[in-house]
N, C-alpha and C. Protein backbone atom coordinates (compact mmCIF):
# COMPACT_ATOMS: atom_id res chain seq x y z
N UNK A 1 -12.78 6.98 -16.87
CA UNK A 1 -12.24 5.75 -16.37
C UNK A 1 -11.77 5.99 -14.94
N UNK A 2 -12.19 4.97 -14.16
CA UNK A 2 -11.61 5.12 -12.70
C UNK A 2 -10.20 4.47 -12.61
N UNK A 3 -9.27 4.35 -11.73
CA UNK A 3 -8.03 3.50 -11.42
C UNK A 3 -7.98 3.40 -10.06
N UNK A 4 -7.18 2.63 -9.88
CA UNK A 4 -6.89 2.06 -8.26
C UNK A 4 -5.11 1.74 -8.20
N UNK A 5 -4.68 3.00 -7.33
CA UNK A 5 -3.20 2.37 -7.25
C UNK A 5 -3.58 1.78 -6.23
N UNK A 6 -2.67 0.96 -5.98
CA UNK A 6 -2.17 0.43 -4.54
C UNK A 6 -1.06 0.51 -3.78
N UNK A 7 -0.60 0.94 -2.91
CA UNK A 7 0.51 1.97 -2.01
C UNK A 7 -0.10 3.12 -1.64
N UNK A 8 0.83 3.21 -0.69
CA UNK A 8 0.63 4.61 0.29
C UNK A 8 2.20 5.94 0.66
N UNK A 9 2.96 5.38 -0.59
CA UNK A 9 4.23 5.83 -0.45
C UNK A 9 4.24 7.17 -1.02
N UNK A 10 5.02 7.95 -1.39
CA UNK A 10 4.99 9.07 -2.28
C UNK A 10 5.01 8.74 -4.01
N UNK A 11 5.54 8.01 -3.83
CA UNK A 11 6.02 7.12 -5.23
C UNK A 11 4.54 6.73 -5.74
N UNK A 12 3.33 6.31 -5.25
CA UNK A 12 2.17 6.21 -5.18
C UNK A 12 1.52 7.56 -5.81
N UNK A 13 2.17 8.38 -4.41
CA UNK A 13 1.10 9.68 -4.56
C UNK A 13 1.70 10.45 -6.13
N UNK A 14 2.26 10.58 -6.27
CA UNK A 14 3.33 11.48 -7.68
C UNK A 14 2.47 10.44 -8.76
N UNK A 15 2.23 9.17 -8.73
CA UNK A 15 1.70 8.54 -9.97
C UNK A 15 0.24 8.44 -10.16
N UNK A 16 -0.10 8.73 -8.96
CA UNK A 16 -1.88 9.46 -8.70
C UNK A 16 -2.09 10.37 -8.92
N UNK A 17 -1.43 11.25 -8.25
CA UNK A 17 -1.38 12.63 -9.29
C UNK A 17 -1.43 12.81 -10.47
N UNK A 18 -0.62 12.44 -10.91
CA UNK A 18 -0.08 12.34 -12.87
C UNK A 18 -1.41 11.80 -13.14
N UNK A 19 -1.86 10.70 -12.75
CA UNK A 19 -3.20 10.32 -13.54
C UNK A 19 -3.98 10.85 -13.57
N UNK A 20 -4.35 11.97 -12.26
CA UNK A 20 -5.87 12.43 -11.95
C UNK A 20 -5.65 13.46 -12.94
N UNK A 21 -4.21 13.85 -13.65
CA UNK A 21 -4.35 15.50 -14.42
C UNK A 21 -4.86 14.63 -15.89
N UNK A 22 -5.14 13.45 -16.48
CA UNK A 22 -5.61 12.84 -17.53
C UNK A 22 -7.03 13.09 -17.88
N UNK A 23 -7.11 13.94 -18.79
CA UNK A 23 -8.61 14.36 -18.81
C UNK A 23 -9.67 12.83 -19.12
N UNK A 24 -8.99 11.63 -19.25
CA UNK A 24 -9.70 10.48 -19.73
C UNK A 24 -9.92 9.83 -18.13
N UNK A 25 -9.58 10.35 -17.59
CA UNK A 25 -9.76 9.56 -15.85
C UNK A 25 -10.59 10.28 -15.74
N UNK A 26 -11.82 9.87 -14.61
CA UNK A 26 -12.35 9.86 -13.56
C UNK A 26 -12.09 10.40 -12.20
N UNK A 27 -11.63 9.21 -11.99
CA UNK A 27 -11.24 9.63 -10.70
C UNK A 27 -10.40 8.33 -10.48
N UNK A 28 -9.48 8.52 -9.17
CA UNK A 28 -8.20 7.81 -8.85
C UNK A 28 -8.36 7.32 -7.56
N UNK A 29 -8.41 6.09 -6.81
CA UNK A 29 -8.84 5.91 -6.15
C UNK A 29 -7.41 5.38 -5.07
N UNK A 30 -6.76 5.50 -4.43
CA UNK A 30 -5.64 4.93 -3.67
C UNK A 30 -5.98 4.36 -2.86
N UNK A 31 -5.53 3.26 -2.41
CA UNK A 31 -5.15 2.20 -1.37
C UNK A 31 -4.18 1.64 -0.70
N UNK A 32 -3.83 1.64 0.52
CA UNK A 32 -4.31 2.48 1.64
C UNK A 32 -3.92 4.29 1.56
N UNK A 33 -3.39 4.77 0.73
CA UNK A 33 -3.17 6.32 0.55
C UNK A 33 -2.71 6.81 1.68
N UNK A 34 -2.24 8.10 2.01
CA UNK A 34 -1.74 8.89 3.13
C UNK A 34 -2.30 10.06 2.41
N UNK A 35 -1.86 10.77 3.61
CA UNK A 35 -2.23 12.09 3.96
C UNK A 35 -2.30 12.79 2.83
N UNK A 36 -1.09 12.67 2.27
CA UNK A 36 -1.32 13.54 1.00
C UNK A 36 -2.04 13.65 -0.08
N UNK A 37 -2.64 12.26 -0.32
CA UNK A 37 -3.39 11.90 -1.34
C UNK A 37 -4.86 12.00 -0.78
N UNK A 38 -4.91 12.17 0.26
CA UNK A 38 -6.32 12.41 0.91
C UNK A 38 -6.69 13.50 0.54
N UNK A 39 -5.75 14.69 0.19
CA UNK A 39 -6.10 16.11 -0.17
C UNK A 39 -5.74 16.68 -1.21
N UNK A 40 -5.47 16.12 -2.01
CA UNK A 40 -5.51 15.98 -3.55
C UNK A 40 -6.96 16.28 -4.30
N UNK A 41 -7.19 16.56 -5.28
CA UNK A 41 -8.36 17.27 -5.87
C UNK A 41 -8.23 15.81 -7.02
N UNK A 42 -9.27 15.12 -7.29
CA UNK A 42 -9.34 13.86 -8.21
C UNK A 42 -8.71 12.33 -7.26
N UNK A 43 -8.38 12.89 -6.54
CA UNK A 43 -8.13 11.31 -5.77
C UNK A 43 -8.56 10.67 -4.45
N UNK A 44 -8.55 10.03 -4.20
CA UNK A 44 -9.61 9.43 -2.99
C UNK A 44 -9.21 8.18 -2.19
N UNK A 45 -8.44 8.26 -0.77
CA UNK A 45 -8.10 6.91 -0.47
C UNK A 45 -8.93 6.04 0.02
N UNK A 46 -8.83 4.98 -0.09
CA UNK A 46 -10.10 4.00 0.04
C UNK A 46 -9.06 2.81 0.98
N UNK A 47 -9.99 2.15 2.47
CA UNK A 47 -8.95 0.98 2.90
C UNK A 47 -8.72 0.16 2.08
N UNK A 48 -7.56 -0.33 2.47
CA UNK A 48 -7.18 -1.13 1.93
C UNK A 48 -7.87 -2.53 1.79
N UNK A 49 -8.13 -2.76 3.26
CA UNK A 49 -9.09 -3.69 3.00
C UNK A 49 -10.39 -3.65 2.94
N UNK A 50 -10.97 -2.62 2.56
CA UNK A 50 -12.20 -2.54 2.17
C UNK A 50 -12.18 -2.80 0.56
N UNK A 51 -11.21 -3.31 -0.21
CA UNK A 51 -11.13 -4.06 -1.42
C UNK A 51 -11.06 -5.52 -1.46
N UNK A 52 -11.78 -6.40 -0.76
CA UNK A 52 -11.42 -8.07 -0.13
C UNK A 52 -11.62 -8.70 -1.60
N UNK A 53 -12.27 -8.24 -2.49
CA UNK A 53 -12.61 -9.07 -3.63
C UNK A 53 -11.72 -8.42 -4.95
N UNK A 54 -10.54 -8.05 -4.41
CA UNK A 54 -9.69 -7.96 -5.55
C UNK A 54 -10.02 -7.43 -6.58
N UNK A 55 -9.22 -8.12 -7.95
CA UNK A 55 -9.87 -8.20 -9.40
C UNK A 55 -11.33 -7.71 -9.53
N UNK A 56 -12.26 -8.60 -8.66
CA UNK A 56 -13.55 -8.52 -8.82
C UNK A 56 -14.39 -7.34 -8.75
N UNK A 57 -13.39 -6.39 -8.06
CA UNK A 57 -14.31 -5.14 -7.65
C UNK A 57 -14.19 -4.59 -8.47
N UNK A 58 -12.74 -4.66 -8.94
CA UNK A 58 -12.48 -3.81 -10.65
C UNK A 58 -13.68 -3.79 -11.76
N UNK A 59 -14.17 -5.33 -11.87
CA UNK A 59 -15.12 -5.58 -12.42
C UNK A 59 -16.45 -5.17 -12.18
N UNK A 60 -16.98 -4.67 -11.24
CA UNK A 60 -18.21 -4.54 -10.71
C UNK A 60 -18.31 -3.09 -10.86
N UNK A 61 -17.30 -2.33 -10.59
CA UNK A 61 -17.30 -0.83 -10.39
C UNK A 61 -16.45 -0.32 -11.56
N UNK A 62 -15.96 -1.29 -12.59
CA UNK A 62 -15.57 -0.34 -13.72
C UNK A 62 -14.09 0.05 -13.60
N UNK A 63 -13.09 -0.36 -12.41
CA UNK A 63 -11.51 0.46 -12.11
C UNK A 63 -10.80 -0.49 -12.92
N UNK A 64 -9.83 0.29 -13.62
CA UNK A 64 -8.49 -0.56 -13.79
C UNK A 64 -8.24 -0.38 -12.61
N UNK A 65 -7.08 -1.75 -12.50
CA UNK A 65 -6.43 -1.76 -11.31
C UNK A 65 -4.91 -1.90 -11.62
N UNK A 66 -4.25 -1.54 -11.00
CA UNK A 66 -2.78 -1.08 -11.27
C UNK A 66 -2.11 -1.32 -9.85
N UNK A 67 -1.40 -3.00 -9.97
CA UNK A 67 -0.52 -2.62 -8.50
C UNK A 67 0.50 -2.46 -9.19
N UNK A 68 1.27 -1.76 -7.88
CA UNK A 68 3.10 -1.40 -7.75
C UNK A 68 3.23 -2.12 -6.57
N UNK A 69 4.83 -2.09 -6.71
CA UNK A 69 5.97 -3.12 -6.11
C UNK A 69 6.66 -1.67 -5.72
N UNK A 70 7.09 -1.99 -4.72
CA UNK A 70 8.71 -1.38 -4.40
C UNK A 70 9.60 -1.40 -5.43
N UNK A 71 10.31 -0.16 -5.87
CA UNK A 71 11.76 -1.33 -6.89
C UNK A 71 12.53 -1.22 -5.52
N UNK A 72 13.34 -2.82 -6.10
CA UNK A 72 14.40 -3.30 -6.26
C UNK A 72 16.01 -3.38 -6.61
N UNK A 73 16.63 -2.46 -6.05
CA UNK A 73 17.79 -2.67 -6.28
C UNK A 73 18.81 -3.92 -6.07
């Protein structure tokens, strides 16, 4: 299974991580990602807006998609 976070925070990267060690993933795809996740072994940042069709791409290419929010205090 592929996934798609979305963020580029650390908070991002720590939950990309955790996924890519899931022997049921694929591969992990981040958007817009940083540095760190660029060099990660199982993960892959992809622009951000090179996803314009949302939902849809999920569909076409097979990703869950998983956004995060900032929390909120």
């Amino acid at each position: 299974m592929k996934l798609l976070v979305i963020g580029s925070g650390g908070r991002e990267h720590a939950l990309a991580w955790k996924l890519a060690r899931s022997p049921r993933i694929s591969r992990v795809l981040v958007a817009p990602g940083n540095a760190g996740t660029a060099r990660e072994e199982g993960l892959a940042n992809v622009a951000a807006n090179a996803i314009p069709e949302g939902p849809d791409h999920g569909k076409r290419d097979a990703v869950f998609s998983c956004q995060l929010e900032p929390f909120r205090y």
